[in-house]
C-alpha atoms as a PDB file:
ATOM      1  CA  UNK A   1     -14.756 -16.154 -30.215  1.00  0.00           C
ATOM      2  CA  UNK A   2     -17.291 -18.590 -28.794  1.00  0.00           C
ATOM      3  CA  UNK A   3     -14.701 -21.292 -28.586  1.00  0.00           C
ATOM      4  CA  UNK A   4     -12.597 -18.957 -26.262  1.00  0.00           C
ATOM      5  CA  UNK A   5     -15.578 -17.803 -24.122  1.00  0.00           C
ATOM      6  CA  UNK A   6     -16.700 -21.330 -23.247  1.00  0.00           C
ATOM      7  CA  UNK A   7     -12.821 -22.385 -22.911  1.00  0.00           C
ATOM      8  CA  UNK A   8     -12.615 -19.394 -20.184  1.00  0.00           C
ATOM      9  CA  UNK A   9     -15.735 -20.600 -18.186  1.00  0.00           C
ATOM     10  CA  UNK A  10     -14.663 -24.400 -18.467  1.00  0.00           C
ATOM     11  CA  UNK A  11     -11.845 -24.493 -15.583  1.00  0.00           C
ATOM     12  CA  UNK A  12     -12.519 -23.897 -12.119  1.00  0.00           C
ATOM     13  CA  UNK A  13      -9.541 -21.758 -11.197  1.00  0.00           C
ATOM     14  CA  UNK A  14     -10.889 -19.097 -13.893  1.00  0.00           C
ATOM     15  CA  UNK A  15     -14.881 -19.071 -12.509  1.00  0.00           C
ATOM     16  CA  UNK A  16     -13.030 -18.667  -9.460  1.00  0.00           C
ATOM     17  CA  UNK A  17     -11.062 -15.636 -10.506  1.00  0.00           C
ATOM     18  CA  UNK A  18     -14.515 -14.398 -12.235  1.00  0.00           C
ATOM     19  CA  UNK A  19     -16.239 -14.948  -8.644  1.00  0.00           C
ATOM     20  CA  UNK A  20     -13.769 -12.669  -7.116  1.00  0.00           C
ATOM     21  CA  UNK A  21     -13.921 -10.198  -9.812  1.00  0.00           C
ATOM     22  CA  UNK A  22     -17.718  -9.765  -9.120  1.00  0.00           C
ATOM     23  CA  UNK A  23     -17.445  -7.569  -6.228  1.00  0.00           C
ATOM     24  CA  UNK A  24     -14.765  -5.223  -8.132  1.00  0.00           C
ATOM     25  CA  UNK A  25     -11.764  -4.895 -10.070  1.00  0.00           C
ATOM     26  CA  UNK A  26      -8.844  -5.557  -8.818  1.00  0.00           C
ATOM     27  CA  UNK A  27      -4.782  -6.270  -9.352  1.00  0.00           C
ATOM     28  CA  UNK A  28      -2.797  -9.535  -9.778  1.00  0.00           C
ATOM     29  CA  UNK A  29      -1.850  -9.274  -5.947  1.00  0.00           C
ATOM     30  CA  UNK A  30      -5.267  -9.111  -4.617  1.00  0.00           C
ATOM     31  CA  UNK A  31      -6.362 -11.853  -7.204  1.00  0.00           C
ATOM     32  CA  UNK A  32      -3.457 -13.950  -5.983  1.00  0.00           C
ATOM     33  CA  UNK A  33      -4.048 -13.303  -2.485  1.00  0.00           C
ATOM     34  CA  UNK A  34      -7.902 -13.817  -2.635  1.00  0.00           C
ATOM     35  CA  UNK A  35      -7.844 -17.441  -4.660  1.00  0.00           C
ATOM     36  CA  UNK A  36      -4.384 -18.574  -3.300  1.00  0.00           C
ATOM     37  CA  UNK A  37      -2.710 -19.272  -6.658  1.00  0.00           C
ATOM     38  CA  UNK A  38       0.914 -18.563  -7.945  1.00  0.00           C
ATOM     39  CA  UNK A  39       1.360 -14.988  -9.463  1.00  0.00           C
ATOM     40  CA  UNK A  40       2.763 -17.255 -13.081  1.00  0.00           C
ATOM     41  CA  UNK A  41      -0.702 -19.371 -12.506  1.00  0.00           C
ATOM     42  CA  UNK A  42      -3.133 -16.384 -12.043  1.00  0.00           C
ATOM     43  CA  UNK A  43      -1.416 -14.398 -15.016  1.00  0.00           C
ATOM     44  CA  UNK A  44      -2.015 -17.143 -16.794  1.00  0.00           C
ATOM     45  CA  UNK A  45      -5.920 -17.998 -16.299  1.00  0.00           C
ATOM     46  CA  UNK A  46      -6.119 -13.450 -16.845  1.00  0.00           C
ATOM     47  CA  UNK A  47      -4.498 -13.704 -20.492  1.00  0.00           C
ATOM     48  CA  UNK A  48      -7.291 -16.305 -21.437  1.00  0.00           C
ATOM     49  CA  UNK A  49     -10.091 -14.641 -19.854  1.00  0.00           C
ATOM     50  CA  UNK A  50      -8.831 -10.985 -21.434  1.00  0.00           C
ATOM     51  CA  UNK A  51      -8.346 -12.796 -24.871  1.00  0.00           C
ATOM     52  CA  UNK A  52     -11.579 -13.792 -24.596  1.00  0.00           C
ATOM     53  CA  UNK A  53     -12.664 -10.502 -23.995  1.00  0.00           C
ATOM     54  CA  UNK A  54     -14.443 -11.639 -20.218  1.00  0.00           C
ATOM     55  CA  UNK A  55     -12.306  -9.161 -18.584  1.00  0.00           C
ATOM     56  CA  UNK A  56     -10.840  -5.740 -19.215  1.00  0.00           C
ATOM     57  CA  UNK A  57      -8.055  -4.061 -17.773  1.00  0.00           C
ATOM     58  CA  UNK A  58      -7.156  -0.727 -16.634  1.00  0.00           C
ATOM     59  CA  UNK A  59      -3.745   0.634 -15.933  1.00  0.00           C
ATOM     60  CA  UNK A  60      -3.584   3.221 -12.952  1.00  0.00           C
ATOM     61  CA  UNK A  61      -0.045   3.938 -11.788  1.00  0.00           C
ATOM     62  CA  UNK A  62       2.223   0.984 -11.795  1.00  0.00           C
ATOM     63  CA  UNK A  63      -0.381  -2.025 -11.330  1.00  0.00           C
ATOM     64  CA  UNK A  64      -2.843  -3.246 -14.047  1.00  0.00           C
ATOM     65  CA  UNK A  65      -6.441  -3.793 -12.484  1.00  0.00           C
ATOM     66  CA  UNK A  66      -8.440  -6.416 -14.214  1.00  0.00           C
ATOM     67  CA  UNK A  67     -12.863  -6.220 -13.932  1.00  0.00           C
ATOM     68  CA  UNK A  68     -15.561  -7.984 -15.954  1.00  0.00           C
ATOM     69  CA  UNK A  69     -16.525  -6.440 -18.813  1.00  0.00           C
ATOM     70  CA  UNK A  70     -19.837  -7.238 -18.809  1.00  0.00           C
ATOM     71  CA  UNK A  71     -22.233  -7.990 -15.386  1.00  0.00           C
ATOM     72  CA  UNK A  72     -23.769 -10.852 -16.322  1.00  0.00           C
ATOM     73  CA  UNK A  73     -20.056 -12.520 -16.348  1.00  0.00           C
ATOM     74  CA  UNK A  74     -20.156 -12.639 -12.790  1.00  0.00           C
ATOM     75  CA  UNK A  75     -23.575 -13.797 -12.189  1.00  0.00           C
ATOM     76  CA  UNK A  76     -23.074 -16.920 -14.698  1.00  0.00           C
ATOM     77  CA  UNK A  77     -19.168 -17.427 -12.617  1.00  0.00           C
ATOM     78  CA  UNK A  78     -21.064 -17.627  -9.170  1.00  0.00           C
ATOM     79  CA  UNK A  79     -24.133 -19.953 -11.000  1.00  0.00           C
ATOM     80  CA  UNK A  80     -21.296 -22.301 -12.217  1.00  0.00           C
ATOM     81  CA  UNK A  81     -18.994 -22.204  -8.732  1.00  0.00           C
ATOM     82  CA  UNK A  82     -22.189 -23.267  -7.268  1.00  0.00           C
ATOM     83  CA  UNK A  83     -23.098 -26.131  -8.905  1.00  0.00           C
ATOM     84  CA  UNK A  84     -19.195 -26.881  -9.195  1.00  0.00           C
ATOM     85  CA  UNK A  85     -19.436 -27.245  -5.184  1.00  0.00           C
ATOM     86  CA  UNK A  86     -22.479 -28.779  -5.002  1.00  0.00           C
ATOM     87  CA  UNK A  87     -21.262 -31.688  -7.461  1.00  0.00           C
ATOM     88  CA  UNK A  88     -18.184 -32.022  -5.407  1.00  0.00           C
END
């Protein structure tokens, strides 16, 4: 499990996706249109994260809504896309 936690916080397009989910839960098409990835791209980067038990998901209706499932997630997301900005 530790393998797939530091796997999930090791690319930039998934701290990104935690960033956003740190002010709420929220669908594929609000994740999509809040990072500007592909729908195939941010489904992807959600599997790993959810396998890796960082997120949790909750159906309501006919969309899935993804959220962190624990609050620390998003502090340590915005820590690292900090310091990934600041490097670049």
């Amino acid at each position: 499990m530790e393998d797939k936690v530091i796997n999930a916080f090791s690319n930039p397009v998934r701290v990104s996706l935690l960033c956003c989910l740190s002010a709420g839960s929220k669908n594929v098409q609000q994740l999509i249109d809040n990072c500007g990835l592909a729908q195939s791209a941010v489904s992807s980067h959600l599997i790993k994260l959810s396998r890796a038990r960082i997120v949790k998901t909750e159906k309501n209706g006919r969309y899935v809504y993804y959220s962190l499932s624990n609050s620390k997630t998003g502090k340590i997301a915005q820590v690292l896309n900090n310091y990934i900005k600041d490097v670049n």
